[in-house]
C-alpha atoms as a PDB file:
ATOM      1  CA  UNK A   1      54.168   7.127  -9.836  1.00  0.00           C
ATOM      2  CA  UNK A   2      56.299   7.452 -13.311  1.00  0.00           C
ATOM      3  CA  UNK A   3      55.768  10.915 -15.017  1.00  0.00           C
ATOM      4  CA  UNK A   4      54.111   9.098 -18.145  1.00  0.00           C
ATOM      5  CA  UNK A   5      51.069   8.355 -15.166  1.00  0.00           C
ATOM      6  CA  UNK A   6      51.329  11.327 -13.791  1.00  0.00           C
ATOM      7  CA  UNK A   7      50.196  15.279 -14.884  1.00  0.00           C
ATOM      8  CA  UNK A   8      53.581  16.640 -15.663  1.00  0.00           C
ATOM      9  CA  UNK A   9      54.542  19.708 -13.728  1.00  0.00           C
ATOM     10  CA  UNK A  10      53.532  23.611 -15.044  1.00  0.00           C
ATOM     11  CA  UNK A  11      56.542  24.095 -16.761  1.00  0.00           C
ATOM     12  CA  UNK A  12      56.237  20.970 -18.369  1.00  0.00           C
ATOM     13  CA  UNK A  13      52.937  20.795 -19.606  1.00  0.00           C
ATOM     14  CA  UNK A  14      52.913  23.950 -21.157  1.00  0.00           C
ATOM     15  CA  UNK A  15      56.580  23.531 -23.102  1.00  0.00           C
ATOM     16  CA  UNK A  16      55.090  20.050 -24.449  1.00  0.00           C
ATOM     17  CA  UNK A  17      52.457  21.907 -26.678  1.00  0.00           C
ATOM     18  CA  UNK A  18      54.823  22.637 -28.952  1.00  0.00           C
ATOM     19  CA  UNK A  19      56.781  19.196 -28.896  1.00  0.00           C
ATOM     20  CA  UNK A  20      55.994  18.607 -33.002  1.00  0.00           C
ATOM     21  CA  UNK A  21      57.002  20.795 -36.247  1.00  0.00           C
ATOM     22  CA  UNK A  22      53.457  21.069 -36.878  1.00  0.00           C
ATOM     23  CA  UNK A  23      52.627  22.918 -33.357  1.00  0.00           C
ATOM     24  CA  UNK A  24      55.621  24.527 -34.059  1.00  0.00           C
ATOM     25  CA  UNK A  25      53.895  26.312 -37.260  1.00  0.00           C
ATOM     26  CA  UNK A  26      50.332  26.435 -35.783  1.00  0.00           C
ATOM     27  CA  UNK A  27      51.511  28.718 -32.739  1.00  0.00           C
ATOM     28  CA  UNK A  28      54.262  30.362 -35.182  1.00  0.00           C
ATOM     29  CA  UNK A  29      51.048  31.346 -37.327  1.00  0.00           C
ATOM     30  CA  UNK A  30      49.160  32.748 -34.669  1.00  0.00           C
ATOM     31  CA  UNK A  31      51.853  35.135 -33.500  1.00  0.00           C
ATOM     32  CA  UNK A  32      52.803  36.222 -36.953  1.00  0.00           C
ATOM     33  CA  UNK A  33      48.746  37.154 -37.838  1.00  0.00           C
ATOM     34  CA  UNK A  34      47.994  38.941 -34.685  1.00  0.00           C
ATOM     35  CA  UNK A  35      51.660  40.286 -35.071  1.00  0.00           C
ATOM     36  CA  UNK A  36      51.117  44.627 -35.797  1.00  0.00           C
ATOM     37  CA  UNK A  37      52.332  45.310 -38.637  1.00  0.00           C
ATOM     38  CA  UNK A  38      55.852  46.699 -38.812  1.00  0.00           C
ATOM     39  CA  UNK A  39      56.560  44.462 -35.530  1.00  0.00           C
ATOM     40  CA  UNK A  40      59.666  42.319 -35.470  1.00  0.00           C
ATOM     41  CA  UNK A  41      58.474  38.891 -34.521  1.00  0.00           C
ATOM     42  CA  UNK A  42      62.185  36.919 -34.974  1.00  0.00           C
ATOM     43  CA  UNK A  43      62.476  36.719 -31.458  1.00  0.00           C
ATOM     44  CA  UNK A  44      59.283  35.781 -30.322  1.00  0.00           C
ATOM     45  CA  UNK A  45      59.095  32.899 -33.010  1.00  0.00           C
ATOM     46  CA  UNK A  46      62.703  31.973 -32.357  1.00  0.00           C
ATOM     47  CA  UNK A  47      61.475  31.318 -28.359  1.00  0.00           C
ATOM     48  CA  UNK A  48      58.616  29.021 -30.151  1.00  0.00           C
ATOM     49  CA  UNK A  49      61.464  27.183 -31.611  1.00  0.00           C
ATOM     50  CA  UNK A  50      63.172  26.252 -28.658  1.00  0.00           C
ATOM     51  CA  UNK A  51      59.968  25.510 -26.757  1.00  0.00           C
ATOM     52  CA  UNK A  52      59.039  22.892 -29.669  1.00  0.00           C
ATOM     53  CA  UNK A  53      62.493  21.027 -29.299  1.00  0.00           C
ATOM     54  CA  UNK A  54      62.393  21.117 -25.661  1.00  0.00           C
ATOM     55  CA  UNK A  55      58.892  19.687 -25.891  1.00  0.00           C
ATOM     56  CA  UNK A  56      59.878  16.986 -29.019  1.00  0.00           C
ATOM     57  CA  UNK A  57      63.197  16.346 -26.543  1.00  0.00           C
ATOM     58  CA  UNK A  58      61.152  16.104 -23.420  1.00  0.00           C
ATOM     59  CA  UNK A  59      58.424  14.213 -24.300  1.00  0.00           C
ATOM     60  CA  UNK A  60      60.249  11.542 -25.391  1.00  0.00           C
ATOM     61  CA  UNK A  61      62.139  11.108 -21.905  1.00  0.00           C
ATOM     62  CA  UNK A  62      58.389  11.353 -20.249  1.00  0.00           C
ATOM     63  CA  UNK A  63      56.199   9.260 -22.955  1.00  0.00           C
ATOM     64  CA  UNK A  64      59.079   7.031 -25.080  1.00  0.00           C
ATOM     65  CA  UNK A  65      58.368   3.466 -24.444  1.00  0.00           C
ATOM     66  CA  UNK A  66      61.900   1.944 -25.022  1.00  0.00           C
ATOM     67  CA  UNK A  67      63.684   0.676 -22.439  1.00  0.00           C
ATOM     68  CA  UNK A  68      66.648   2.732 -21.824  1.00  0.00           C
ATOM     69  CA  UNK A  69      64.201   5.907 -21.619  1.00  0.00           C
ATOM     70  CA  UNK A  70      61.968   3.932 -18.709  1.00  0.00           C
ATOM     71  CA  UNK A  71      64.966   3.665 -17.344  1.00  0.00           C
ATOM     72  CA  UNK A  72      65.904   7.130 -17.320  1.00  0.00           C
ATOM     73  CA  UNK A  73      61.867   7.770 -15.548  1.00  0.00           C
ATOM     74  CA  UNK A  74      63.068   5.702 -12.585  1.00  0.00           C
ATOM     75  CA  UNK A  75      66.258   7.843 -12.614  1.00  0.00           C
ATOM     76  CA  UNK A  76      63.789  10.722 -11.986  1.00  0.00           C
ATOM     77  CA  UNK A  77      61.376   9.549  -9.820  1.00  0.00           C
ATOM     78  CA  UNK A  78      62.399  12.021  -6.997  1.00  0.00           C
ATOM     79  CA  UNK A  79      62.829  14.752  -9.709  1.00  0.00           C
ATOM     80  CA  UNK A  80      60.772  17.994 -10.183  1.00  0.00           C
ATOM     81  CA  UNK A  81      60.523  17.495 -13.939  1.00  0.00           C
ATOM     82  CA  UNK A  82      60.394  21.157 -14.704  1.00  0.00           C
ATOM     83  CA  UNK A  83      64.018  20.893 -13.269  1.00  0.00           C
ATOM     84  CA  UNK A  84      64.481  19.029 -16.381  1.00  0.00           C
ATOM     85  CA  UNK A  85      62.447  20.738 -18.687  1.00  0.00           C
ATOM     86  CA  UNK A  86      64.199  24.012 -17.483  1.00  0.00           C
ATOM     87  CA  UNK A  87      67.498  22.901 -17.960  1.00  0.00           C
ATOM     88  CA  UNK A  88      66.845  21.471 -21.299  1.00  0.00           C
ATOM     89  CA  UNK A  89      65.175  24.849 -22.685  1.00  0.00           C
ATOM     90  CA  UNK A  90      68.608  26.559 -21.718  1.00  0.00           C
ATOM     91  CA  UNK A  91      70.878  24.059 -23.569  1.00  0.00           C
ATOM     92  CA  UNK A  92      68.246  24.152 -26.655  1.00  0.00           C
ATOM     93  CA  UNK A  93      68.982  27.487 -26.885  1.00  0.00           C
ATOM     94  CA  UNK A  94      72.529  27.585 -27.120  1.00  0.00           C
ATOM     95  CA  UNK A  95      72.188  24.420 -29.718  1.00  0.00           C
ATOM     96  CA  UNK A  96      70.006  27.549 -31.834  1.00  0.00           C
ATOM     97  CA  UNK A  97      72.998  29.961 -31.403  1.00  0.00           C
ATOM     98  CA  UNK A  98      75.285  27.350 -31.857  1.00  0.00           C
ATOM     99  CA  UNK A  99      73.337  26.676 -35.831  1.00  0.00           C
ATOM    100  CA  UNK A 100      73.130  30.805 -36.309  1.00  0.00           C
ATOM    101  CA  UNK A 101      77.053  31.206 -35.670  1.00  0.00           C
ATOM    102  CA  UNK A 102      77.993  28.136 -38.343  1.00  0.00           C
ATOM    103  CA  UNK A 103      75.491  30.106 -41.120  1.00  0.00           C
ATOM    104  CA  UNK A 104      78.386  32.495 -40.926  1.00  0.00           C
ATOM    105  CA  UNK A 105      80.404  31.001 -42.895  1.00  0.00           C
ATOM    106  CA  UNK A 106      77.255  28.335 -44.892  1.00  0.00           C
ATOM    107  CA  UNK A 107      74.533  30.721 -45.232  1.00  0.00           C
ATOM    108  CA  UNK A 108      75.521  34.797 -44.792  1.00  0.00           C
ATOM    109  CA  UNK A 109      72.709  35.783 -46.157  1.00  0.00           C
ATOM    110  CA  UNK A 110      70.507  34.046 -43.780  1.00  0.00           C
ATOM    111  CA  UNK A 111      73.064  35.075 -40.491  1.00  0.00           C
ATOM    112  CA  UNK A 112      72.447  38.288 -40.980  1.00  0.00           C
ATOM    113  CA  UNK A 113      68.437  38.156 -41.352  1.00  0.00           C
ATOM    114  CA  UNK A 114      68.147  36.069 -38.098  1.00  0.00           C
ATOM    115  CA  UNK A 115      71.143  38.210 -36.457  1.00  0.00           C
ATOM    116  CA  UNK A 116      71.921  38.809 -32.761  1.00  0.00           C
ATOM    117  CA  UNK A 117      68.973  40.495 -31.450  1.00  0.00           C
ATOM    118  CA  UNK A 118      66.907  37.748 -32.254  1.00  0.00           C
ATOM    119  CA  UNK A 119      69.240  35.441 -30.540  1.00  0.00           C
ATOM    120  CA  UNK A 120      69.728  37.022 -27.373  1.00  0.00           C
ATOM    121  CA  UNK A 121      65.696  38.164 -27.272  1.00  0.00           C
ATOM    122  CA  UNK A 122      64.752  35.017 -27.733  1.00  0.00           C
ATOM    123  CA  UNK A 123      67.134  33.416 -24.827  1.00  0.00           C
ATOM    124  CA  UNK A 124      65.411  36.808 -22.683  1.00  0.00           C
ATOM    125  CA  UNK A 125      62.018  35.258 -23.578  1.00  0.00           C
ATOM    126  CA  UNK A 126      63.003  31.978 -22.932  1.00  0.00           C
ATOM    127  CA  UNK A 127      64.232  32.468 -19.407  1.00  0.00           C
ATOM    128  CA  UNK A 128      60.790  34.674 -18.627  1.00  0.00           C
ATOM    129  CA  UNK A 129      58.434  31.569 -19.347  1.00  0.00           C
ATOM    130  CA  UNK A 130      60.598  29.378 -17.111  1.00  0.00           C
ATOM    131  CA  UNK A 131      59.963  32.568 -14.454  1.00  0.00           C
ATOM    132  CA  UNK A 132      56.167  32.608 -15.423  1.00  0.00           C
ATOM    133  CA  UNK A 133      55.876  28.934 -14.888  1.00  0.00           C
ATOM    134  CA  UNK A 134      58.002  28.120 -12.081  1.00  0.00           C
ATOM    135  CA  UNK A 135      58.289  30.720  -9.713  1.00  0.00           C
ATOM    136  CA  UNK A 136      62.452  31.118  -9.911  1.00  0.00           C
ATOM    137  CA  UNK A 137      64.313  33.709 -11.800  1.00  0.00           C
ATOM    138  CA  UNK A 138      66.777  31.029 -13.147  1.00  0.00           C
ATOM    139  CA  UNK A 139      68.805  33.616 -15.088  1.00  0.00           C
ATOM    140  CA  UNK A 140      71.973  33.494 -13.025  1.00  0.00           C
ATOM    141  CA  UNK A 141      71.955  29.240 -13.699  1.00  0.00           C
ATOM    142  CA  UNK A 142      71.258  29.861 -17.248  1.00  0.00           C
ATOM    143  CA  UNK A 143      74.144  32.140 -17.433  1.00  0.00           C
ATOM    144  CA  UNK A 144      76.600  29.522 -15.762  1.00  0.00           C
ATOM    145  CA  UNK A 145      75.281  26.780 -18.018  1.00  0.00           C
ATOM    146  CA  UNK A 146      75.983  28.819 -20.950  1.00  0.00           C
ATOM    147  CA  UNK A 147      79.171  29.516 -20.300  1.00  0.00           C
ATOM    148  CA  UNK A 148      79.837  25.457 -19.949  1.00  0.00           C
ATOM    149  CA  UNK A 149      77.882  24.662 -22.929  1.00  0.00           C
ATOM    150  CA  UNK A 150      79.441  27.530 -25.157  1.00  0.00           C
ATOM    151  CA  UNK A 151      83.402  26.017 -23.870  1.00  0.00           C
ATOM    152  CA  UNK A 152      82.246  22.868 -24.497  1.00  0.00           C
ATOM    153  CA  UNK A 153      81.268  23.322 -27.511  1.00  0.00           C
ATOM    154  CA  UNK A 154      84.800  24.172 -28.888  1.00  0.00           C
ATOM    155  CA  UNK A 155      85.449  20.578 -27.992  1.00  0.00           C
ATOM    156  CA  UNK A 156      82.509  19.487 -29.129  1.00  0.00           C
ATOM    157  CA  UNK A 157      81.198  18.293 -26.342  1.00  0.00           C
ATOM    158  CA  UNK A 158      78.270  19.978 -25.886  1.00  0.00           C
ATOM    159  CA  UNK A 159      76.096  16.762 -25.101  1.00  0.00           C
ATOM    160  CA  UNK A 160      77.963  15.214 -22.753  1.00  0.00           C
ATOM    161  CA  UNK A 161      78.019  18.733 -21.100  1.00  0.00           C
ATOM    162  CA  UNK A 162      74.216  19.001 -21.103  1.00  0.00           C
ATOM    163  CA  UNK A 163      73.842  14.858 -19.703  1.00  0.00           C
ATOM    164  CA  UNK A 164      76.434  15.581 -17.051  1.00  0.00           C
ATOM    165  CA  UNK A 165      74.032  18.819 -16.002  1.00  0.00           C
ATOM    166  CA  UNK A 166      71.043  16.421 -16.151  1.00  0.00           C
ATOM    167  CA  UNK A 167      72.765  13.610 -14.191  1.00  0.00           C
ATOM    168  CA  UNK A 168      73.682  15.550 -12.121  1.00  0.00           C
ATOM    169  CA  UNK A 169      70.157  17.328 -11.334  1.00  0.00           C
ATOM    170  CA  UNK A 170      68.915  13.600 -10.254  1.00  0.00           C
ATOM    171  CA  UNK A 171      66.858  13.845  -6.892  1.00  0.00           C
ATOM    172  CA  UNK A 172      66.272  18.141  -7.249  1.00  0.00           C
ATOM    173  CA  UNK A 173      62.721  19.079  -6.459  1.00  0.00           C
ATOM    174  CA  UNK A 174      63.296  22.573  -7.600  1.00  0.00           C
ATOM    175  CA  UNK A 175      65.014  25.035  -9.925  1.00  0.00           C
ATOM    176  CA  UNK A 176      66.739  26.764  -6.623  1.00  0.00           C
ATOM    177  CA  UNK A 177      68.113  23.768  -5.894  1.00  0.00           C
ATOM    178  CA  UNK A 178      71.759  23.546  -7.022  1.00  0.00           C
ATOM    179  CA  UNK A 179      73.502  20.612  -8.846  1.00  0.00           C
ATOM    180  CA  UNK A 180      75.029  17.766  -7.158  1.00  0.00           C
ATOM    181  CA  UNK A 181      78.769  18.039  -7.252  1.00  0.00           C
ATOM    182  CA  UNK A 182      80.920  17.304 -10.324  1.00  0.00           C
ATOM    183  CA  UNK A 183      81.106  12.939 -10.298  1.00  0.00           C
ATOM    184  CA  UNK A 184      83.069  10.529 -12.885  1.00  0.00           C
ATOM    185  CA  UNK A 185      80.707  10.265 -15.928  1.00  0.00           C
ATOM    186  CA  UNK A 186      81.247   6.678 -15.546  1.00  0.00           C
ATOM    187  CA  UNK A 187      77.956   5.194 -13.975  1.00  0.00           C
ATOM    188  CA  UNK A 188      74.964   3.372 -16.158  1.00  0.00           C
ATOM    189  CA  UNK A 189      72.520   6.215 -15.444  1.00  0.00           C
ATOM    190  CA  UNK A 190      75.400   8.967 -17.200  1.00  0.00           C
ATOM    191  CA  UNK A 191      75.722   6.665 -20.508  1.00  0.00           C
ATOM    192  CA  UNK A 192      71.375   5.930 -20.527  1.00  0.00           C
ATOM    193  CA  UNK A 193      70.896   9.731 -20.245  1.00  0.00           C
ATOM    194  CA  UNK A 194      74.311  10.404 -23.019  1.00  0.00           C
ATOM    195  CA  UNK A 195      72.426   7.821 -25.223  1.00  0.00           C
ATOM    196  CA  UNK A 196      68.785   9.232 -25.408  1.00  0.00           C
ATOM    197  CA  UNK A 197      70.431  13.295 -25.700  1.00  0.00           C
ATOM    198  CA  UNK A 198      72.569  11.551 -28.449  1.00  0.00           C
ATOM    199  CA  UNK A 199      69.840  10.319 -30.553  1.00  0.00           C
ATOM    200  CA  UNK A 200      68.013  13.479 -29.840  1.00  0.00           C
ATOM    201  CA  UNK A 201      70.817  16.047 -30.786  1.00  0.00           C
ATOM    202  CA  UNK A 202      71.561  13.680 -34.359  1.00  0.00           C
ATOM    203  CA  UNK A 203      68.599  14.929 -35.814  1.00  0.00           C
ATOM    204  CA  UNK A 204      66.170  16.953 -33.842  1.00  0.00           C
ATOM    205  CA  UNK A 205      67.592  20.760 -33.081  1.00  0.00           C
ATOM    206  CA  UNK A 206      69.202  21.259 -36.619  1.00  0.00           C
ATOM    207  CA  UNK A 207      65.540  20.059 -37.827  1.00  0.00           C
ATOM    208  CA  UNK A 208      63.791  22.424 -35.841  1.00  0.00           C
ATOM    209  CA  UNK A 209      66.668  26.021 -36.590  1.00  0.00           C
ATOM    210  CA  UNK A 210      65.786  24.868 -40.174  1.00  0.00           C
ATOM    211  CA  UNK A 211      62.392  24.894 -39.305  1.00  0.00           C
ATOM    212  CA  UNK A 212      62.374  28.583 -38.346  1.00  0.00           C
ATOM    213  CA  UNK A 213      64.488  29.495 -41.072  1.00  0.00           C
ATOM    214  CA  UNK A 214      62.373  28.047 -43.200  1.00  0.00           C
ATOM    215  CA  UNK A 215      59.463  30.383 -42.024  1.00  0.00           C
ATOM    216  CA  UNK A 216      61.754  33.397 -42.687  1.00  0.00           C
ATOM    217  CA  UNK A 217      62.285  32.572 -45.904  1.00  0.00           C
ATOM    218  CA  UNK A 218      58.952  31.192 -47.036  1.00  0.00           C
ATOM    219  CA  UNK A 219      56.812  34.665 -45.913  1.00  0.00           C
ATOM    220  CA  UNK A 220      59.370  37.280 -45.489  1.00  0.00           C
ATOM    221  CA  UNK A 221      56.401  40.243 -45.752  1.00  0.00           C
ATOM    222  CA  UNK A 222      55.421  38.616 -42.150  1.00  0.00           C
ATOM    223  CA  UNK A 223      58.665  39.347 -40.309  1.00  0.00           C
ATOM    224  CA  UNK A 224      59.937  42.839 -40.001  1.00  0.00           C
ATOM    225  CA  UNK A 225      64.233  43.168 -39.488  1.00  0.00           C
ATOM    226  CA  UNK A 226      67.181  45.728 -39.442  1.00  0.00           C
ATOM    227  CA  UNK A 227      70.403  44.598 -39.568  1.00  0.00           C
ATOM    228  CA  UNK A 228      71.842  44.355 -36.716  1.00  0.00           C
END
């Protein structure tokens, strides 16, 4: 059975909550009102930001009904989705630091209020649901991926990085489950998965870091920070 007829996996599920701006705020809210006062909730709304563009990314390969992303379904037939979903939440968040290191230079002001604790938090956060959820400490992985994504980056390369890690996750059942070895990025199912990460990355992350910083500026009495 496809994923969009079946009940997506734990992981999954819970990351697609947050797959729209609006959920985004809603959950965003909730932390900042029970937040006690004083409290520095950067991080923890920074790790809603990356669930909610994981979700917006990963719903669309699990509910889109254009062709090239049922085509990328049957790709993952044999696939634990949370595999997916996992992978994607790590590459989302180096996207986010990624955004923080260019308002160096476009936005100081705004670099410095979001600043490195919040980053690396959040990414501590981050790998802790995919623990909670699946089962796997995946921090090791999500080091190694980081490192890739962070080099590639420089080249900017950084999608075709994250589609070769997805292609070649095709057919892994679980998070402990390493990646196929390295193959020529050369086959249809490389360029469908390039494609739909392609339209994703054009708009969809920068949306969502602009999204948080939006919050920060918009009710700055509701989130406590030191420079760091």
């Amino acid at each position: 059975m496809l994923f969009r007829k079946a009940k997506p996996p734990p992981l999954t599920a819970w990351i697609m909550q947050f797959s729209t701006p609006a959920n985004l705020l809603k959950a965003a809210s909730s932390v900042l009102i029970d937040a006690t006062p004083g409290t520095d909730s950067r991080p923890v709304v920074m790790c809603l930001t990356i669930f909610s563009a994981t979700g917006n990314l990963v719903g669309n390969l699990l509910r889109n009904e254009e062709a090239f992303y049922k085509d990328i379904r049957t790709y993952f037939r044999d696939t634990d989705f949370d595999v997916v979903t996992a992978e994607a939440i790590v590459w989302i968040s180096v996207l986010m630091v990624e955004f923080w290191k260019s308002d160096k230079q476009k936005d100081r002001e705004m670099f410095e209020r979001i600043g490195c604790g919040t980053i690396s938090v959040a990414g501590e956060l981050s790998l802790e649901m995919i623990k909670s959820n699946t089962g796997f400490d995946f921090k090791t992985s999500a080091i190694e991926r980081r490192r890739t994504y962070i080099e590639s980056a420089k080249s900017g390369m950084l999608v075709e990085a994250f589609a070769s890690v997805l292609y070649r996750s095709v057919g892994r059942r679980a998070l402990a489950e390493p990646l196929e070895p390295e193959r020529p990025p050369l086959e249809l199912e490389w360029m469908t998965i390039n494609i739909a990460l392609n339209i994703f990355f054009s708009t969809m992350p920068l949306a969502y870091y602009e999204t948080f910083k939006n919050m920060l500026k918009g009710r700055p009495d509701l989130f406590a920070y030191d420079e760091d």
